[in-house]
PDB file of N, CA and C in Angstrom:
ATOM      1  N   UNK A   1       0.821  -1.190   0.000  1.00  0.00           N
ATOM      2  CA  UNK A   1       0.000   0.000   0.000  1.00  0.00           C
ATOM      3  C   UNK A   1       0.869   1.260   0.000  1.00  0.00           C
ATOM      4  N   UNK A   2       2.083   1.029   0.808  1.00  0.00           N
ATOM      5  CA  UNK A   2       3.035   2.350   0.751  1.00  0.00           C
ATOM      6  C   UNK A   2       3.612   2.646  -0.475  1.00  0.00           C
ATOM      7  N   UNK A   3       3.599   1.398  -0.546  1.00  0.00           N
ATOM      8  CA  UNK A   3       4.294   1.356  -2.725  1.00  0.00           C
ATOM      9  C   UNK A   3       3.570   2.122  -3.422  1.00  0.00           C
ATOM     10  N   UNK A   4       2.429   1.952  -3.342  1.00  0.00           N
ATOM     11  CA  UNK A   4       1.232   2.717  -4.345  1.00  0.00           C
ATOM     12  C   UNK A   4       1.069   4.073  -4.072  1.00  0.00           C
ATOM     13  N   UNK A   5       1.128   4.518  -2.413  1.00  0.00           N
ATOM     14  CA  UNK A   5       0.845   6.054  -2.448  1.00  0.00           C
ATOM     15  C   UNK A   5       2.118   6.696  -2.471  1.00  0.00           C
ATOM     16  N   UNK A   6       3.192   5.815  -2.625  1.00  0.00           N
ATOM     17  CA  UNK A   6       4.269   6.601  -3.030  1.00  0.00           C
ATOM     18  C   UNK A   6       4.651   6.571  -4.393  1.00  0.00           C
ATOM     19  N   UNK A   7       3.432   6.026  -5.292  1.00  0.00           N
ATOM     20  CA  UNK A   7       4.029   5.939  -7.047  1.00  0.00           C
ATOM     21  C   UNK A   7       3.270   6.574  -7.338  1.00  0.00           C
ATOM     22  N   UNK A   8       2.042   6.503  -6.869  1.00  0.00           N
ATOM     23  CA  UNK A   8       0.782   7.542  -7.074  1.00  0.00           C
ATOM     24  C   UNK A   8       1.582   9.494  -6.989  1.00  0.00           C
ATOM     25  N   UNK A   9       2.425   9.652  -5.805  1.00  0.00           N
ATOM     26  CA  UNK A   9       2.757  10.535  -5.551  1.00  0.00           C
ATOM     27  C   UNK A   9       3.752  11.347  -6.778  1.00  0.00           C
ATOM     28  N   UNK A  10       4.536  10.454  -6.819  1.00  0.00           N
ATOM     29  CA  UNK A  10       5.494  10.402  -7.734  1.00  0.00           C
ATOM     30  C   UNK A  10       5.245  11.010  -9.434  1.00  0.00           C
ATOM     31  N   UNK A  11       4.212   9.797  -9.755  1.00  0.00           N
ATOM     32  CA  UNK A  11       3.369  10.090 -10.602  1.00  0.00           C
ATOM     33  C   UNK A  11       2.355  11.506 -10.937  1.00  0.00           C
ATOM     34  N   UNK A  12       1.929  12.207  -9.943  1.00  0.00           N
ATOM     35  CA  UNK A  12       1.492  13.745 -10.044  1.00  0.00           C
ATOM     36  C   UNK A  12       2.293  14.844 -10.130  1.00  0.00           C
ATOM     37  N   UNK A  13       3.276  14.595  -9.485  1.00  0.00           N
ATOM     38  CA  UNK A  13       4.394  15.172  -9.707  1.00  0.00           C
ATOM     39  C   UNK A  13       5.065  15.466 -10.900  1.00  0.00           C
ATOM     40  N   UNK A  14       5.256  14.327 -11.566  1.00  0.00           N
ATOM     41  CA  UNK A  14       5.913  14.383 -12.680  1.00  0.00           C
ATOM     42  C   UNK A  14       4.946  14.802 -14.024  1.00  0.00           C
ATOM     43  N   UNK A  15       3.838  14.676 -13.460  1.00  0.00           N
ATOM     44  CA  UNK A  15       3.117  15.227 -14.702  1.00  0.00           C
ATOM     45  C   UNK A  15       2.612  16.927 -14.760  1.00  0.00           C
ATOM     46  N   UNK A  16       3.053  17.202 -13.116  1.00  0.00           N
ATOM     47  CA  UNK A  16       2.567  18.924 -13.483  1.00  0.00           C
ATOM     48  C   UNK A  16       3.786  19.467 -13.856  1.00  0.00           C
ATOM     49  N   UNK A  17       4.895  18.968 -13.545  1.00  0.00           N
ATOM     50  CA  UNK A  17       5.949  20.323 -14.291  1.00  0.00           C
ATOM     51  C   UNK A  17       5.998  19.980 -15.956  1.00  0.00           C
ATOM     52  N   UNK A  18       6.841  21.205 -15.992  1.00  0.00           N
ATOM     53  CA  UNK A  18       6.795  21.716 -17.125  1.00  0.00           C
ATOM     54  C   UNK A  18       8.022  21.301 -17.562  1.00  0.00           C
ATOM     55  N   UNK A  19       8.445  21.317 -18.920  1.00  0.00           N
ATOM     56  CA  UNK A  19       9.903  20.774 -19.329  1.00  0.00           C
ATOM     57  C   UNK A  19      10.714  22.664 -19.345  1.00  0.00           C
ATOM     58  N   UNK A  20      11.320  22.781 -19.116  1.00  0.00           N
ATOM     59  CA  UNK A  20      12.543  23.303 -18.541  1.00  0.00           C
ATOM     60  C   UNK A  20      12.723  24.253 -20.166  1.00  0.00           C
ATOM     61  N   UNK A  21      12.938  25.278 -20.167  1.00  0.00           N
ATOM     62  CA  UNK A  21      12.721  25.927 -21.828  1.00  0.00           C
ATOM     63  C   UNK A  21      14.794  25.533 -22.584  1.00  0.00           C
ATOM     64  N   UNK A  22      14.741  25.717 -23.405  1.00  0.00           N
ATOM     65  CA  UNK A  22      15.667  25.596 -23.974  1.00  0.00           C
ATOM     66  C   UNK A  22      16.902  26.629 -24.050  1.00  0.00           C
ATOM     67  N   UNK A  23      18.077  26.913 -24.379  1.00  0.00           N
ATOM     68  CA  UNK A  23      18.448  28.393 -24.213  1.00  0.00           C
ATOM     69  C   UNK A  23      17.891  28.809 -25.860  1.00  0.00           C
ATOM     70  N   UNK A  24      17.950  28.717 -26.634  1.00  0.00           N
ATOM     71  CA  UNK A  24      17.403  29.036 -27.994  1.00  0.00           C
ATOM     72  C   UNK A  24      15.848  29.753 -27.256  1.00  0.00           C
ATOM     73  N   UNK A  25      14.765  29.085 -27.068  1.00  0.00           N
ATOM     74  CA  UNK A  25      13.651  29.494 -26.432  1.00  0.00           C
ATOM     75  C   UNK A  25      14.094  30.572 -25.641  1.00  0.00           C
ATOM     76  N   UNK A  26      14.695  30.209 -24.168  1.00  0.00           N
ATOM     77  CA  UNK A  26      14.766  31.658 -24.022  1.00  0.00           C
ATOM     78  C   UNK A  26      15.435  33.205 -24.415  1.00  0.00           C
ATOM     79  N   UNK A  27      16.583  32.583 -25.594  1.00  0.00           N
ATOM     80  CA  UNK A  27      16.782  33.860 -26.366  1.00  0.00           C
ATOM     81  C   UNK A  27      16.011  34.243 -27.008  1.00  0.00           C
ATOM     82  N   UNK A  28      15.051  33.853 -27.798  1.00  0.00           N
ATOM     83  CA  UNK A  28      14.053  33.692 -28.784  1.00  0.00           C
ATOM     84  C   UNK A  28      13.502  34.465 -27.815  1.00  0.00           C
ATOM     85  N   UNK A  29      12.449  34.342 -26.123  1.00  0.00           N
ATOM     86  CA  UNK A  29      11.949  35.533 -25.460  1.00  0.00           C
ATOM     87  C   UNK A  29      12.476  36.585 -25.068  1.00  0.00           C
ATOM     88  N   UNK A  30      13.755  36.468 -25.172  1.00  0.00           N
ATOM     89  CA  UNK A  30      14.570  38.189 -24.867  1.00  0.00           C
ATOM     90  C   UNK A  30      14.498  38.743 -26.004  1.00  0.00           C
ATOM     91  N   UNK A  31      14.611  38.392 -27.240  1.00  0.00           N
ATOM     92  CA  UNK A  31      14.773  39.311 -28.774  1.00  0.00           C
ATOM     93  C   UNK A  31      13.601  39.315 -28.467  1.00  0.00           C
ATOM     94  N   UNK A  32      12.489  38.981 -28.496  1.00  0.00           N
ATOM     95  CA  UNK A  32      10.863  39.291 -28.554  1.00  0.00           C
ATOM     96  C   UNK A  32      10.879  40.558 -28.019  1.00  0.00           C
ATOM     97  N   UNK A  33      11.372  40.372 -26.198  1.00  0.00           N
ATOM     98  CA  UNK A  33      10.925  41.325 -25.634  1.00  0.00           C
ATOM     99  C   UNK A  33      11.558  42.635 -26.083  1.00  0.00           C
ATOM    100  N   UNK A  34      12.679  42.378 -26.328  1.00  0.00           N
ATOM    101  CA  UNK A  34      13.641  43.649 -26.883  1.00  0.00           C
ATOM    102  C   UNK A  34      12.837  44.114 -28.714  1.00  0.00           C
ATOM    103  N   UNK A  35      12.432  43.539 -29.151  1.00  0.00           N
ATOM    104  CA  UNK A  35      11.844  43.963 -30.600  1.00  0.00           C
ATOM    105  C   UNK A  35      10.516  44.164 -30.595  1.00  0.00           C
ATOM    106  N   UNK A  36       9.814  43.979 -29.173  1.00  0.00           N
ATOM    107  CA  UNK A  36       8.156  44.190 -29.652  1.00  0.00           C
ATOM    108  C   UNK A  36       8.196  45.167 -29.478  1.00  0.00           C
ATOM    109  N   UNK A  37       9.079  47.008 -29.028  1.00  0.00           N
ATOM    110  CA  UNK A  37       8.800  48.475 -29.358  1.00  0.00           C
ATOM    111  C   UNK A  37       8.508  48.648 -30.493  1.00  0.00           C
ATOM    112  N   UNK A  38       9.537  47.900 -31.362  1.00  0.00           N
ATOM    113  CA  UNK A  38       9.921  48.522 -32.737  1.00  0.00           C
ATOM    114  C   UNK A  38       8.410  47.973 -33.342  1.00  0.00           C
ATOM    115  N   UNK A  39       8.034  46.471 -33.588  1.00  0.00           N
ATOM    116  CA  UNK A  39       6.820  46.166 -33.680  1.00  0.00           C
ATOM    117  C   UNK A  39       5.732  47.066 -33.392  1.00  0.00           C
ATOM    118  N   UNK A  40       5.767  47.025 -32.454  1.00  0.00           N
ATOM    119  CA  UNK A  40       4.586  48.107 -32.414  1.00  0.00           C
ATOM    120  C   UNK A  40       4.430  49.078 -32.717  1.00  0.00           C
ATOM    121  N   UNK A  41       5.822  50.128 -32.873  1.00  0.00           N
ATOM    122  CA  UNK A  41       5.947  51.148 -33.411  1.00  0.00           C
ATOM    123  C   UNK A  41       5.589  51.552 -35.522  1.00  0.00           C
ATOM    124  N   UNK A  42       6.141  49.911 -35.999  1.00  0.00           N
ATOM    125  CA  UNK A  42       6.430  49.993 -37.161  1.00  0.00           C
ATOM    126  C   UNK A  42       4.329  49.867 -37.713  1.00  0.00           C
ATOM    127  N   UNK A  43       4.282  49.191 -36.790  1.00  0.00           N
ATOM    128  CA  UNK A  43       2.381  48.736 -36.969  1.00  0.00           C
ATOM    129  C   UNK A  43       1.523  49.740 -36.736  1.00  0.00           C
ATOM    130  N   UNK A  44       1.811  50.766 -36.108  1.00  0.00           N
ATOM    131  CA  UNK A  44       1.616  52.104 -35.421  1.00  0.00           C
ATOM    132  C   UNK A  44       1.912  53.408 -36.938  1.00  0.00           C
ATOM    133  N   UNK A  45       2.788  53.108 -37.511  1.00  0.00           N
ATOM    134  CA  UNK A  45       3.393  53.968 -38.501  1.00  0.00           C
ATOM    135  C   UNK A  45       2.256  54.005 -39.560  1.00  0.00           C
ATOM    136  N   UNK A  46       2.123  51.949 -40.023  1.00  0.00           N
ATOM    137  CA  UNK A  46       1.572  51.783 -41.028  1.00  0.00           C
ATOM    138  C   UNK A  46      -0.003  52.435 -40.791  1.00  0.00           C
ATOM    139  N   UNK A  47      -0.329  52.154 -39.694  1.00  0.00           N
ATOM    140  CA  UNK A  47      -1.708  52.149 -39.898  1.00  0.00           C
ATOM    141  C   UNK A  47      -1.779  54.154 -39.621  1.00  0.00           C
ATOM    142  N   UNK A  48      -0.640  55.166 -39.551  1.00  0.00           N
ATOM    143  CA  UNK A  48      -0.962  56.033 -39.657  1.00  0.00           C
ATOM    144  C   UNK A  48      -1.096  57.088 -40.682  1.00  0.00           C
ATOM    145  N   UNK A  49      -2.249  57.638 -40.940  1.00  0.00           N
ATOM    146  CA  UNK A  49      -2.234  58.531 -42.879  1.00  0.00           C
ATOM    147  C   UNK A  49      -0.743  59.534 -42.814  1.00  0.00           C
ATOM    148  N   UNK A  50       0.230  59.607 -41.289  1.00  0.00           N
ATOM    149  CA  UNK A  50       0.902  60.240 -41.765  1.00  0.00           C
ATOM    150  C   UNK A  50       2.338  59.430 -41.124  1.00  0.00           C
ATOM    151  N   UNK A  51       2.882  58.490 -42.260  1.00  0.00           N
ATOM    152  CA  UNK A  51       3.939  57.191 -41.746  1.00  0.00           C
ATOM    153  C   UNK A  51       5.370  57.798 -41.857  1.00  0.00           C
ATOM    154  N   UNK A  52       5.995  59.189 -41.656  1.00  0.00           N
ATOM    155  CA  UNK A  52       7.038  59.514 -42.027  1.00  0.00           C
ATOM    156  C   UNK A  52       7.987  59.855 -40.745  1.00  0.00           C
ATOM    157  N   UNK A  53       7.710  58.959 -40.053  1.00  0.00           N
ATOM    158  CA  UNK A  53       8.591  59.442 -38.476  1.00  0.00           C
ATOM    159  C   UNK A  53       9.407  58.429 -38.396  1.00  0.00           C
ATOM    160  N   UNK A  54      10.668  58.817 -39.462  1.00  0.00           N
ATOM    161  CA  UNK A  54      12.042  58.361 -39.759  1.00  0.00           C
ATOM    162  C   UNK A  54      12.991  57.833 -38.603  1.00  0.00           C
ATOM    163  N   UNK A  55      12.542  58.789 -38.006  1.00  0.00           N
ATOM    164  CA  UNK A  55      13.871  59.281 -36.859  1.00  0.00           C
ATOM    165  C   UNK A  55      13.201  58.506 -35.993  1.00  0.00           C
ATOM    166  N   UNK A  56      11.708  58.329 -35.146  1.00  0.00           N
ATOM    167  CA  UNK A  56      11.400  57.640 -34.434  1.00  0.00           C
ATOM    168  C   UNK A  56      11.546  55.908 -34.347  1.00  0.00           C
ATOM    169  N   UNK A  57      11.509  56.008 -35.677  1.00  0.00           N
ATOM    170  CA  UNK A  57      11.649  54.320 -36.042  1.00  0.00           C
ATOM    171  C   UNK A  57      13.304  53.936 -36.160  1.00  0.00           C
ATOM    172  N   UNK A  58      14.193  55.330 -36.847  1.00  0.00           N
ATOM    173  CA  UNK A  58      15.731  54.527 -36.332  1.00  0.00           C
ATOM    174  C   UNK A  58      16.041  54.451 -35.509  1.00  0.00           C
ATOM    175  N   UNK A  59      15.669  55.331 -33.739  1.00  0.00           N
ATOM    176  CA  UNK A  59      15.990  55.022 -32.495  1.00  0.00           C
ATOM    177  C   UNK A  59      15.881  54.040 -32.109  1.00  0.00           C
ATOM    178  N   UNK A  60      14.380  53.853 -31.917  1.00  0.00           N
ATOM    179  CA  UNK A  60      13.695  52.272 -31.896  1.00  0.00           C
ATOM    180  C   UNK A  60      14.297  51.307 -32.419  1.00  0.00           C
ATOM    181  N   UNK A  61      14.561  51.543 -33.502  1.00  0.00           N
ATOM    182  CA  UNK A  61      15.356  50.001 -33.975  1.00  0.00           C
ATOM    183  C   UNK A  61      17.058  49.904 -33.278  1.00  0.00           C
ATOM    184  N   UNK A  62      17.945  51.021 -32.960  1.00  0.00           N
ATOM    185  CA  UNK A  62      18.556  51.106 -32.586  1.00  0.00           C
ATOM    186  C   UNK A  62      18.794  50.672 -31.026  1.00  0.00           C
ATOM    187  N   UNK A  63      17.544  50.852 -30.458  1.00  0.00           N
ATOM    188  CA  UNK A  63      17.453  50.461 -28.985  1.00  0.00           C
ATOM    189  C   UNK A  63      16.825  49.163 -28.942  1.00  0.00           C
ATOM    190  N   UNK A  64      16.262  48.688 -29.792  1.00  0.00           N
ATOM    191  CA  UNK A  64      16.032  47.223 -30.111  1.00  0.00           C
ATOM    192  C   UNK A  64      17.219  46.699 -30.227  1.00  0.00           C
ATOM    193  N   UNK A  65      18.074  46.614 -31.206  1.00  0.00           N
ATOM    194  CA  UNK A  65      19.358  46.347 -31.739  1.00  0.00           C
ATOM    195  C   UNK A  65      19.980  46.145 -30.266  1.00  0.00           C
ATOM    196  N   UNK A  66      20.502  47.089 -29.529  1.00  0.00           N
ATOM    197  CA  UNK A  66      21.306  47.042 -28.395  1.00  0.00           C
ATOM    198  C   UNK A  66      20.661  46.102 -27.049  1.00  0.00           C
ATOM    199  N   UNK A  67      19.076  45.868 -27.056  1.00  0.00           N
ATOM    200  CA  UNK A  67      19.044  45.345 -26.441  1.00  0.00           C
ATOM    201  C   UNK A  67      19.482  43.661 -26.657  1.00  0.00           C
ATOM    202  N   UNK A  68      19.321  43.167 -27.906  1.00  0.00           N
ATOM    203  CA  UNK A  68      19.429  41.888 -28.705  1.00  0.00           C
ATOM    204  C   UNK A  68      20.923  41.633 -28.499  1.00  0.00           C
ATOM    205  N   UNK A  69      21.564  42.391 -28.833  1.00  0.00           N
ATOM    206  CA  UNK A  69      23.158  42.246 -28.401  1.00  0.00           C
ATOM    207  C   UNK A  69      23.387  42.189 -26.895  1.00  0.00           C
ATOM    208  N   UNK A  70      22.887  42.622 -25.878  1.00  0.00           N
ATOM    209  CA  UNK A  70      23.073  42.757 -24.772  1.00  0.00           C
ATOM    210  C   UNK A  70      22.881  41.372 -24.362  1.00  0.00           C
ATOM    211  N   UNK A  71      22.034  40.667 -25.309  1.00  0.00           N
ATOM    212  CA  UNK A  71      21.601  38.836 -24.795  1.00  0.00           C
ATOM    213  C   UNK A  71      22.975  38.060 -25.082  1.00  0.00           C
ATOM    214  N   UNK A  72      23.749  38.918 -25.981  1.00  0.00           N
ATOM    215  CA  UNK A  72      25.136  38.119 -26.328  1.00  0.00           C
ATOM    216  C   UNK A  72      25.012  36.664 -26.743  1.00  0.00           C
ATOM    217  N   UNK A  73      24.135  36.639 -28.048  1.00  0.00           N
ATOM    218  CA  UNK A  73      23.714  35.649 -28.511  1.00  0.00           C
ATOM    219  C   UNK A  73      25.157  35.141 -29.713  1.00  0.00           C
ATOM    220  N   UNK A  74      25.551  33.743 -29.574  1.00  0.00           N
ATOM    221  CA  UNK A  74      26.399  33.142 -30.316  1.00  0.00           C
ATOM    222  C   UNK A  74      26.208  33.391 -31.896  1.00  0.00           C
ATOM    223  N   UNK A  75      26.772  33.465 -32.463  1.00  0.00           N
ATOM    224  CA  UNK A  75      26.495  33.046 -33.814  1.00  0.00           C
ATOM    225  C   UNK A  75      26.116  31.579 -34.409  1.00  0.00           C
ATOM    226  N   UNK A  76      26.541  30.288 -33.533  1.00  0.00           N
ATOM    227  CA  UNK A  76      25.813  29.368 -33.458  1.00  0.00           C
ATOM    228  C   UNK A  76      24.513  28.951 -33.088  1.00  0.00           C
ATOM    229  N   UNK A  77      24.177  29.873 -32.310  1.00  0.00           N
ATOM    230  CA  UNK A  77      22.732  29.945 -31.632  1.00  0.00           C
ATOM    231  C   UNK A  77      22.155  30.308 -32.719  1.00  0.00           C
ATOM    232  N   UNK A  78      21.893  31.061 -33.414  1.00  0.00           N
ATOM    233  CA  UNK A  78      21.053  31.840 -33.752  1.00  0.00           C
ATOM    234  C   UNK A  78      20.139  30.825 -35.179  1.00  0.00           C
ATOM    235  N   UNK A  79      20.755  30.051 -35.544  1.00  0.00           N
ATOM    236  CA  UNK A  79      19.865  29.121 -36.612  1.00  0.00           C
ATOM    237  C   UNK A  79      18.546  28.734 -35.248  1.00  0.00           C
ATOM    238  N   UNK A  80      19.195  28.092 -33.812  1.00  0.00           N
ATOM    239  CA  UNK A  80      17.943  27.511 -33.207  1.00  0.00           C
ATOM    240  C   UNK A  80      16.973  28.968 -32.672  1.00  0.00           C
ATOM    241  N   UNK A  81      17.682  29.947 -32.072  1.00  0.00           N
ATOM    242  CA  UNK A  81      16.456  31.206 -31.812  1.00  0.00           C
ATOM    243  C   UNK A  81      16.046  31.328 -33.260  1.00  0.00           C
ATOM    244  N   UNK A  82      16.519  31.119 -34.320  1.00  0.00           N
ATOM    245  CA  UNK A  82      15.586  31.810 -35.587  1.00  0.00           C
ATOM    246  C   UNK A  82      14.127  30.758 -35.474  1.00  0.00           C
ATOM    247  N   UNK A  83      14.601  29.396 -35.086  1.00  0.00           N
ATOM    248  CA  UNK A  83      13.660  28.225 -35.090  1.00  0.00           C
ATOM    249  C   UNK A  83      12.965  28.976 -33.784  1.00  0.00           C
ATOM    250  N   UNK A  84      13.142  29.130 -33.107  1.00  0.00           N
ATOM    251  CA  UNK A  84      12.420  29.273 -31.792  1.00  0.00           C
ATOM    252  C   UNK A  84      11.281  30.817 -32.116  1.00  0.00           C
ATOM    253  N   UNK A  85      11.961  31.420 -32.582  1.00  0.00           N
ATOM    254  CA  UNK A  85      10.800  32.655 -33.019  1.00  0.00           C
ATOM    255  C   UNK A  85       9.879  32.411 -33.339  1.00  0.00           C
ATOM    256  N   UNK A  86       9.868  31.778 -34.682  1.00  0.00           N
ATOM    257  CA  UNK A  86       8.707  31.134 -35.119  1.00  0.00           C
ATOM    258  C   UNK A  86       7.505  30.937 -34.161  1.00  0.00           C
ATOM    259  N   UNK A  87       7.824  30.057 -33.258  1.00  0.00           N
ATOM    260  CA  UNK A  87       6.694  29.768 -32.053  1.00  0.00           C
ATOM    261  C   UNK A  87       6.276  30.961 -31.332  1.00  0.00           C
ATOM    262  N   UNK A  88       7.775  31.133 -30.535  1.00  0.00           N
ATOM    263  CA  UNK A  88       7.608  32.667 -29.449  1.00  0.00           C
ATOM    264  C   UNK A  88       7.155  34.087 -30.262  1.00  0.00           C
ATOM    265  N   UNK A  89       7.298  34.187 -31.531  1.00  0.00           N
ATOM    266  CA  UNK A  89       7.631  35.825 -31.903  1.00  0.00           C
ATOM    267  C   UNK A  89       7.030  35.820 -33.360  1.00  0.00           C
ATOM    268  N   UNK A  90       6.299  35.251 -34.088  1.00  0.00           N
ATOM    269  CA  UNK A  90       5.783  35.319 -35.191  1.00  0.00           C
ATOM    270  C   UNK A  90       5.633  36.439 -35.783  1.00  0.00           C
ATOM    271  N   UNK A  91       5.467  37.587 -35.245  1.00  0.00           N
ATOM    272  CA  UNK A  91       5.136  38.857 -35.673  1.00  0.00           C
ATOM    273  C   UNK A  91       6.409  39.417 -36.356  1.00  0.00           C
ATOM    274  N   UNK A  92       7.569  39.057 -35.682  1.00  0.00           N
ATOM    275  CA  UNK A  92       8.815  38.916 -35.988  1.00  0.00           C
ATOM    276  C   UNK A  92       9.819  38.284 -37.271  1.00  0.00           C
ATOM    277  N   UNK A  93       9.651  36.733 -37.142  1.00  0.00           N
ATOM    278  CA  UNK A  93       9.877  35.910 -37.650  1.00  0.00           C
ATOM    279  C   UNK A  93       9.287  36.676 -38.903  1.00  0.00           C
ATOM    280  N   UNK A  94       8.293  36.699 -38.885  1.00  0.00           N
ATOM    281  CA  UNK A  94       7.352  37.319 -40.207  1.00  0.00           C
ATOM    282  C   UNK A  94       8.453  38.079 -41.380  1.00  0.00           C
ATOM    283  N   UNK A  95       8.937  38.638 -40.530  1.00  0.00           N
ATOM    284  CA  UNK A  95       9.816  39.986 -41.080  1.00  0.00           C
ATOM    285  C   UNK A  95      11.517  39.026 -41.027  1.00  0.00           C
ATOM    286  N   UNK A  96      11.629  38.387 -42.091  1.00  0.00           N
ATOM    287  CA  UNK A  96      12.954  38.087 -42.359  1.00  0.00           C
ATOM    288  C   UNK A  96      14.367  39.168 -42.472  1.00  0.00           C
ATOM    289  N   UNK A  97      13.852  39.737 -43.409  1.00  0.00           N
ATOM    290  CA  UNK A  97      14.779  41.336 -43.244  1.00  0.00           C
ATOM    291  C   UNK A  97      15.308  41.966 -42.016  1.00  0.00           C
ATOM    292  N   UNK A  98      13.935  42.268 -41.593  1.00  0.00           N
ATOM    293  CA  UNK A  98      14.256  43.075 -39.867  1.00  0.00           C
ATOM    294  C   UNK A  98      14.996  41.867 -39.039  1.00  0.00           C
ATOM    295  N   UNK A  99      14.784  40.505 -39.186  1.00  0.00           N
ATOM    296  CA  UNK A  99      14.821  40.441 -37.733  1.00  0.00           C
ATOM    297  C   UNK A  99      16.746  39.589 -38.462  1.00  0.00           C
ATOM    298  N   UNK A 100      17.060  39.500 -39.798  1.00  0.00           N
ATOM    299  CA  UNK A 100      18.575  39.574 -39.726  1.00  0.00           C
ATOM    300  C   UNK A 100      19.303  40.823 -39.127  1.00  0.00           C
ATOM    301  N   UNK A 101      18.636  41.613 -39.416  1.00  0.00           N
ATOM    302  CA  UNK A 101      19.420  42.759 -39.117  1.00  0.00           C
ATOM    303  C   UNK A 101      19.157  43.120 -37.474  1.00  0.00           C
ATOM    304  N   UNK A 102      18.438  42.813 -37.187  1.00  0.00           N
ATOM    305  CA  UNK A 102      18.145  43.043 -35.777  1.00  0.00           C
ATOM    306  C   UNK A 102      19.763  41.751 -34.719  1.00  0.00           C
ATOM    307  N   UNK A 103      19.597  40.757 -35.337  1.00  0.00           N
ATOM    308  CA  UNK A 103      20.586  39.880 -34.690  1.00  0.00           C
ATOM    309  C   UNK A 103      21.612  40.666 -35.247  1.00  0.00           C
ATOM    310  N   UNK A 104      22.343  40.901 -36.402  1.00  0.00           N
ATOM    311  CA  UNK A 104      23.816  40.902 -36.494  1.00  0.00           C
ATOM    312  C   UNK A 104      24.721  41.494 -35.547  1.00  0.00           C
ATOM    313  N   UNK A 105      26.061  40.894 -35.602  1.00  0.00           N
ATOM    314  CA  UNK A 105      26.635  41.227 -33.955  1.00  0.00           C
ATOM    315  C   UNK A 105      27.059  42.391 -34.797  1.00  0.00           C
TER     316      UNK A 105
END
């Protein structure tokens, strides 16, 4: 009987955690968090009749940029965060262009 409420135990346990994120995954959520200004900013532009705030959008990308470097992401890494965006950052991923240029060291 002790066998059982200790496999039983065992057994709940192991099914509420969670698997442990990857480092790709969690670089993949630091570039998110560091690029959803510019996102929003660039979505903000489009949808405005007057989209010419140059200067607002190179800061932004500039302070995006520095934060992405600040993750001090490998150059090996970055094939699996490109994979990992996809899931975490689609809005992103979307934008092949931006988001090379957003990684380069």
């Amino acid at each position: 009987m002790r066998l059982l409420l200790i496999l039983t135990s065992l057994l709940l346990f192991s099914c509420n955690s969670t698997p442990e994120e990857s480092k790709a995954e969690k670089l993949a959520k630091a570039v998110c968090n560091c690029a959803t200004p510019l996102l929003m900013l660039n979505r903000e532009v489009q949808t405005s009749p007057k989209n010419e705030d140059f200067d607002r959008i190179q800061a932004q990308f500039e302070q995006s940029r520095r934060c992405i470097q600040e993750q001090r992401i490998k150059p090996e890494d970055i094939p699996e965060v490109l994979k990992a965006l996809v899931v975490r950052c689609p809005d992103l991923s979307a934008s092949q262009a931006l988001t090379e240029e957003l990684l380069k060291n």
